[in-house]
PDB file of N, CA and C in Angstrom:
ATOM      1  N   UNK A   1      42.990  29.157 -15.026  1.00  0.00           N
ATOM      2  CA  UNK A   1      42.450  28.777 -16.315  1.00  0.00           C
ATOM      3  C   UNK A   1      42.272  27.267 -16.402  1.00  0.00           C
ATOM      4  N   UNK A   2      43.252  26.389 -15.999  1.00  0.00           N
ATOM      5  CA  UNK A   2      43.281  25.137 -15.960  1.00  0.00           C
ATOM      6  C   UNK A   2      41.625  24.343 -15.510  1.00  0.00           C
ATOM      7  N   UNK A   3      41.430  25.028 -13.977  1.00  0.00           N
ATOM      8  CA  UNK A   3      40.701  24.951 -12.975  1.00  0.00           C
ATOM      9  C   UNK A   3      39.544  25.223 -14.015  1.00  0.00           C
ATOM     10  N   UNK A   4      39.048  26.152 -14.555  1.00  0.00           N
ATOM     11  CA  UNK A   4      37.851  26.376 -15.648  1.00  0.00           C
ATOM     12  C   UNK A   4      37.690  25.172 -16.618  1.00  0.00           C
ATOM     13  N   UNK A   5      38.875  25.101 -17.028  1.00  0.00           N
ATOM     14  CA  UNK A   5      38.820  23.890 -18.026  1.00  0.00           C
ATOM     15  C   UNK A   5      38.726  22.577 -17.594  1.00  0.00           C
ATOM     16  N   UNK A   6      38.899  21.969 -16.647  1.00  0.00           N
ATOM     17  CA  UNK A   6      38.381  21.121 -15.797  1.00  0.00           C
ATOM     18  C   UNK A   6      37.267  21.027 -15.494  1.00  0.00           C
ATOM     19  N   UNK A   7      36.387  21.797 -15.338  1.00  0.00           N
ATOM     20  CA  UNK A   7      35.836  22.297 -14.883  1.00  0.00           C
ATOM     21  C   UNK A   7      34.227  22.248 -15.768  1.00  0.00           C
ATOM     22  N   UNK A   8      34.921  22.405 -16.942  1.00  0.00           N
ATOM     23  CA  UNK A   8      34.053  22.108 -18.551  1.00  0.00           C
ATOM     24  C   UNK A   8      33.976  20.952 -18.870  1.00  0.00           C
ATOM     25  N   UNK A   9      35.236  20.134 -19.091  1.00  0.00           N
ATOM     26  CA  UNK A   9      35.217  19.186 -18.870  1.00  0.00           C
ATOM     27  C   UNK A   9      34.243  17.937 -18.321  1.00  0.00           C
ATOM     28  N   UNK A  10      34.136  18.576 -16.834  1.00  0.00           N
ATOM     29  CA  UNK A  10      33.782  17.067 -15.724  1.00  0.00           C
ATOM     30  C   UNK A  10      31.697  17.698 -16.248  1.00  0.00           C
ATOM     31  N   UNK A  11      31.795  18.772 -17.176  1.00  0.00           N
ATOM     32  CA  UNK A  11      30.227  19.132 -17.001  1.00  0.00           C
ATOM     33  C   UNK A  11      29.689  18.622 -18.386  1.00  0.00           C
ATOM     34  N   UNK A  12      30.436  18.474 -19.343  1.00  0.00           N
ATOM     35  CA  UNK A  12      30.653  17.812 -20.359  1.00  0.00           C
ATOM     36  C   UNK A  12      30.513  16.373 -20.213  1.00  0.00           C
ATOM     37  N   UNK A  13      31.241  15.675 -19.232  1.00  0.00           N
ATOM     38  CA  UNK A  13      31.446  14.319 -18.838  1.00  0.00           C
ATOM     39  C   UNK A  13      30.108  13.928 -17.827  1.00  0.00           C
ATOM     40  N   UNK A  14      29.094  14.837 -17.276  1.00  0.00           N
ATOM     41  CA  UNK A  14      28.199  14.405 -16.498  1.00  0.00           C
ATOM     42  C   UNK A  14      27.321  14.877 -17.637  1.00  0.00           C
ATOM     43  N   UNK A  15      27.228  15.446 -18.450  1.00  0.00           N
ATOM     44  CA  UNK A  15      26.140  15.809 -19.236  1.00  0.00           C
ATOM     45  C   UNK A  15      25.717  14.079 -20.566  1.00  0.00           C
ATOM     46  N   UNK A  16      27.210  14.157 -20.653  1.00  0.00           N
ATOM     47  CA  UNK A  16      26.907  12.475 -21.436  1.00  0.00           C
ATOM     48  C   UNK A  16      26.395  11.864 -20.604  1.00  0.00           C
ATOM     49  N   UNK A  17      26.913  11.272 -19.200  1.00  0.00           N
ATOM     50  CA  UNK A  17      26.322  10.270 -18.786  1.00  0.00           C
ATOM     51  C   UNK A  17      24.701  10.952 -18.201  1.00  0.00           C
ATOM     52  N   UNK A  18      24.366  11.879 -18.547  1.00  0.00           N
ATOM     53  CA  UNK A  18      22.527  11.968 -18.492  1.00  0.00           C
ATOM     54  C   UNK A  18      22.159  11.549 -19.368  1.00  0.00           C
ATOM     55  N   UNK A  19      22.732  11.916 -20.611  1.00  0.00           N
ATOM     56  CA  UNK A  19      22.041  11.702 -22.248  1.00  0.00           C
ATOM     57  C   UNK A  19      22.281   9.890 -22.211  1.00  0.00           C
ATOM     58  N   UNK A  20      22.921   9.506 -21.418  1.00  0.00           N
ATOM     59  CA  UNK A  20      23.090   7.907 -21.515  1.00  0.00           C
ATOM     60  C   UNK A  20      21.565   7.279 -20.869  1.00  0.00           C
ATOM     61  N   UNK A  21      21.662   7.731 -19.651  1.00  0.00           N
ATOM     62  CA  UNK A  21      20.428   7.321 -18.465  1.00  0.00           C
ATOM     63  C   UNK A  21      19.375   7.880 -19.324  1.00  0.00           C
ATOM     64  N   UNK A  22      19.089   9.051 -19.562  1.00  0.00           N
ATOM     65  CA  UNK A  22      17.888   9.618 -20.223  1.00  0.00           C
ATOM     66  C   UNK A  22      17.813   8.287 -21.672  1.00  0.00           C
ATOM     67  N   UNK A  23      18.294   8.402 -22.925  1.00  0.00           N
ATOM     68  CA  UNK A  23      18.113   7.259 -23.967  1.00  0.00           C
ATOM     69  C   UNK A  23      17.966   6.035 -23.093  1.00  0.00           C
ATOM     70  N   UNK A  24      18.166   5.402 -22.097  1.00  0.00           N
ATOM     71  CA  UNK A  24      17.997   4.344 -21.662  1.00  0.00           C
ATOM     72  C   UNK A  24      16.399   4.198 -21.494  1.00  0.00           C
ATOM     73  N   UNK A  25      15.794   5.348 -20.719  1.00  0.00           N
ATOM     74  CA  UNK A  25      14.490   5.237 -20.358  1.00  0.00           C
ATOM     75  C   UNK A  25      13.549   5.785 -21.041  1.00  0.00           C
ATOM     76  N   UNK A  26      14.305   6.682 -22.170  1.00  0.00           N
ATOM     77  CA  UNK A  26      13.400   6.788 -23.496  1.00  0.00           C
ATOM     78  C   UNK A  26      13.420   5.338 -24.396  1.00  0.00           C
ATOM     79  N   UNK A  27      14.456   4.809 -24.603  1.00  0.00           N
ATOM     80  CA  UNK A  27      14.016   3.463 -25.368  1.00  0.00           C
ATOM     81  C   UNK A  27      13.092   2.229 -24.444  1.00  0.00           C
ATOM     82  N   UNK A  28      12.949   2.693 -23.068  1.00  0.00           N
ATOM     83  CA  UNK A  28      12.352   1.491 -22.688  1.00  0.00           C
ATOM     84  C   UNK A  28      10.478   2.080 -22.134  1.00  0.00           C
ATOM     85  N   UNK A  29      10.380   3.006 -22.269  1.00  0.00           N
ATOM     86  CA  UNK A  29       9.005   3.667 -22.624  1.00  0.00           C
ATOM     87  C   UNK A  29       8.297   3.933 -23.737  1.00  0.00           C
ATOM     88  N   UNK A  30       6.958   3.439 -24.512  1.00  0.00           N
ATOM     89  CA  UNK A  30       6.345   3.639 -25.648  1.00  0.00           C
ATOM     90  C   UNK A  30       6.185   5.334 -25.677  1.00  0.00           C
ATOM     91  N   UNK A  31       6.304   6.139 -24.992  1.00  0.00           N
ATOM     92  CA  UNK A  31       6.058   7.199 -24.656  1.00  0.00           C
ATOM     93  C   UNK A  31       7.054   8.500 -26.027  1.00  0.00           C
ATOM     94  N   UNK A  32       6.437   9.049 -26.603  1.00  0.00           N
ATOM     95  CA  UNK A  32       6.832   9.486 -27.492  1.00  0.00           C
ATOM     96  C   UNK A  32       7.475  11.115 -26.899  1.00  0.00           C
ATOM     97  N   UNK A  33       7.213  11.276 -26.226  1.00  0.00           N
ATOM     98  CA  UNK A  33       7.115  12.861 -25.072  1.00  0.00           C
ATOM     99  C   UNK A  33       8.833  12.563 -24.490  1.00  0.00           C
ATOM    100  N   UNK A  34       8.990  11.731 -23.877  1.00  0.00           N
ATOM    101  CA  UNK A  34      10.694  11.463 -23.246  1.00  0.00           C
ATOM    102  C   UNK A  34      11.278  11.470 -24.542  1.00  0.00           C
ATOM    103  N   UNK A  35      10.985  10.661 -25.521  1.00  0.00           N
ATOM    104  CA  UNK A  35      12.011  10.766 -26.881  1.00  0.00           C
ATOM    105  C   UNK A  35      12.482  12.517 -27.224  1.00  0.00           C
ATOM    106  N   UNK A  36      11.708  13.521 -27.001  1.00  0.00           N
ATOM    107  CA  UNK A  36      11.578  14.573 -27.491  1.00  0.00           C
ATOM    108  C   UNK A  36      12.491  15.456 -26.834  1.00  0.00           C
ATOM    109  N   UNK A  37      12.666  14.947 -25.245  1.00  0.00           N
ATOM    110  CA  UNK A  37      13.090  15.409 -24.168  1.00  0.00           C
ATOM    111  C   UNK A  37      14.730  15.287 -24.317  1.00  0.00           C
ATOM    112  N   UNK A  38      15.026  13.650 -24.742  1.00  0.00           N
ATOM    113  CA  UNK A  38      16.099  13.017 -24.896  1.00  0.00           C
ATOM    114  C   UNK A  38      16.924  14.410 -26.096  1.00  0.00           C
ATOM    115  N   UNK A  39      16.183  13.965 -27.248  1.00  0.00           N
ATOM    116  CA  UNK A  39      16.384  15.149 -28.020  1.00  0.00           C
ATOM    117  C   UNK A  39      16.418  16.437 -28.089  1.00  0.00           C
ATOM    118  N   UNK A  40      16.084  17.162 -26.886  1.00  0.00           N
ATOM    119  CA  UNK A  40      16.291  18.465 -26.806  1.00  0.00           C
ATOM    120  C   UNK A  40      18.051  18.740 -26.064  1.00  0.00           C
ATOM    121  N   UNK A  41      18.193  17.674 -24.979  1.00  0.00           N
ATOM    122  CA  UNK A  41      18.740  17.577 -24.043  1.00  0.00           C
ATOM    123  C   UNK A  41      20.956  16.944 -25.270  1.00  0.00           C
ATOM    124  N   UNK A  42      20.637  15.965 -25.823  1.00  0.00           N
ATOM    125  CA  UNK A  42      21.417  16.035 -26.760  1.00  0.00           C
ATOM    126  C   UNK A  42      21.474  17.321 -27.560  1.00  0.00           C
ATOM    127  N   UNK A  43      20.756  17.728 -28.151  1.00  0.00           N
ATOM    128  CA  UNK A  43      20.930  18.867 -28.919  1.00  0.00           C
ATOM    129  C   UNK A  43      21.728  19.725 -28.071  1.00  0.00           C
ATOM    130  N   UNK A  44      21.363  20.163 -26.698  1.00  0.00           N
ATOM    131  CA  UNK A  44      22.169  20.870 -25.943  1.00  0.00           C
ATOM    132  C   UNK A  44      23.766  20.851 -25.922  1.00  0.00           C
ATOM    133  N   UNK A  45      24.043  19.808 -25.536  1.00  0.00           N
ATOM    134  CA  UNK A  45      25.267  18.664 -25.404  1.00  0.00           C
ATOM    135  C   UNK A  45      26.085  19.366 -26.906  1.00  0.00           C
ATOM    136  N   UNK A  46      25.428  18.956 -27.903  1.00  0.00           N
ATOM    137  CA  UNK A  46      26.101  19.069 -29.311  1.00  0.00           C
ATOM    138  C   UNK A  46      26.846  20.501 -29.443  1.00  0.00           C
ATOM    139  N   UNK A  47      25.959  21.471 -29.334  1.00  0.00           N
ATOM    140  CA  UNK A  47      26.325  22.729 -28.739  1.00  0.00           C
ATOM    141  C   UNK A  47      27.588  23.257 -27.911  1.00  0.00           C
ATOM    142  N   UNK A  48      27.278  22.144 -26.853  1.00  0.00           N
ATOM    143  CA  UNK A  48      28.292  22.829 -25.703  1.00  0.00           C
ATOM    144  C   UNK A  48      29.503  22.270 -26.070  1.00  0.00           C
ATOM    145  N   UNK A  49      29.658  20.910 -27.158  1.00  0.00           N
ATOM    146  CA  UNK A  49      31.054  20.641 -28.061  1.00  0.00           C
ATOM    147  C   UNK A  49      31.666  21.308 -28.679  1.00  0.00           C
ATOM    148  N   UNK A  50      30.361  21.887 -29.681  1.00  0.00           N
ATOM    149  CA  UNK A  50      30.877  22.992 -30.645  1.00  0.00           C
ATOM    150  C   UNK A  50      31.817  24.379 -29.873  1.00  0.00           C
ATOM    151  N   UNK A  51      31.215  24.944 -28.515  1.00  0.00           N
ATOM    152  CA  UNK A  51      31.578  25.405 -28.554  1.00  0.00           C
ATOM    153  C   UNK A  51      33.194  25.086 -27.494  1.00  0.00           C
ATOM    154  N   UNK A  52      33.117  24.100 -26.563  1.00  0.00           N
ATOM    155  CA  UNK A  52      34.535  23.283 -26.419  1.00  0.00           C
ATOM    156  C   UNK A  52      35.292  23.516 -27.343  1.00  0.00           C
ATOM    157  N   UNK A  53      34.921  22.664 -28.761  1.00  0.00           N
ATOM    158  CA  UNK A  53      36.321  23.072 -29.885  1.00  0.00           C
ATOM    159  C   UNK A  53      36.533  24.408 -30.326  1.00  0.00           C
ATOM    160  N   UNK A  54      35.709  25.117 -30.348  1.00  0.00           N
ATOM    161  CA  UNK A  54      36.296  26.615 -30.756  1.00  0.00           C
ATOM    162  C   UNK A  54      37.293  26.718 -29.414  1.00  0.00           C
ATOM    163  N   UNK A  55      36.900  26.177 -28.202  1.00  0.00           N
ATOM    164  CA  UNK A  55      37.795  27.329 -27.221  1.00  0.00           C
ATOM    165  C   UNK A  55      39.250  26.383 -27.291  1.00  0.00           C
ATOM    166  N   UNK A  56      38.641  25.102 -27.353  1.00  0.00           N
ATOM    167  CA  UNK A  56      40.605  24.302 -27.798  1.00  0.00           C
ATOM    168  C   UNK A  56      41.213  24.628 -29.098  1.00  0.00           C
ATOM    169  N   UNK A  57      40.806  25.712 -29.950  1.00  0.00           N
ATOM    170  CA  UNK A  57      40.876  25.615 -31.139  1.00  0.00           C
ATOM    171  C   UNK A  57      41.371  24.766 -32.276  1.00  0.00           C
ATOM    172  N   UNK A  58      40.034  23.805 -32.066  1.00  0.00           N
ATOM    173  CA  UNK A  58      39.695  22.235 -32.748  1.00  0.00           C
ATOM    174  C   UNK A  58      38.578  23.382 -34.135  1.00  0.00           C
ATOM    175  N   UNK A  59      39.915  23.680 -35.230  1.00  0.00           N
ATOM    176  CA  UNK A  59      39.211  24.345 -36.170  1.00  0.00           C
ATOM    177  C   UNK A  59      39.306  23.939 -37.226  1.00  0.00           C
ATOM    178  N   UNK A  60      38.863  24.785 -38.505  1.00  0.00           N
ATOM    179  CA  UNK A  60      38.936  23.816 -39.724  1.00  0.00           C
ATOM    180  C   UNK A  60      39.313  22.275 -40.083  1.00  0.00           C
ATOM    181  N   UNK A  61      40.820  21.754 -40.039  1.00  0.00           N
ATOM    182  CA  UNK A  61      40.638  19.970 -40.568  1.00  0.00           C
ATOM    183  C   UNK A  61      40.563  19.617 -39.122  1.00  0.00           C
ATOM    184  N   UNK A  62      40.757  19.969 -37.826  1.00  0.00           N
ATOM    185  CA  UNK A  62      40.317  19.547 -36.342  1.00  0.00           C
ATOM    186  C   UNK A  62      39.333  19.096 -35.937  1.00  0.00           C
ATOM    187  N   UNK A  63      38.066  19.086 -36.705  1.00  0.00           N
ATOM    188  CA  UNK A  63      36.574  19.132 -36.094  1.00  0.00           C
ATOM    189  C   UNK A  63      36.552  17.558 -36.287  1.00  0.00           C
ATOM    190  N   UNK A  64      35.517  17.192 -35.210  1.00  0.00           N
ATOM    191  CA  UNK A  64      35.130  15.729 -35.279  1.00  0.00           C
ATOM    192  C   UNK A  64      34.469  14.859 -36.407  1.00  0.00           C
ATOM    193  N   UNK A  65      34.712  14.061 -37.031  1.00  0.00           N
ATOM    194  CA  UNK A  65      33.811  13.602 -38.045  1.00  0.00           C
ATOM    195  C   UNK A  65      32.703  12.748 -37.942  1.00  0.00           C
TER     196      UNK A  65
END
């Protein structure tokens, strides 16, 4: 179980640092199409938190503000 959760973790921890590199080269392109991309790709991310805290059960006053 540990090994899983680790596991979420390090995919969690490489998924930020895309959404980092990705906003980097959406703010440095006039290109309105990567912004959209950036934003789908976060939206993902947000998701895969939500569902992180349900499984740490980060519930009711637990949730991030």
């Amino acid at each position: 179980m540990m090994e899983y959760l680790n596991w979420v973790m390090d995919g969690l921890q490489a998924a930020s640092m895309v959404i980092a590199g990705a906003s980097a080269v959406a703010a440095l392109t006039p290109s309105k199409r990567d912004d959209e991309v950036v934003g789908k790709i976060r939206g993902a991310v947000d998701k895969a938190r939500k569902v992180a805290d349900v499984l740490a059960l980060n519930i009711f006053h637990a949730k991030r503000k």
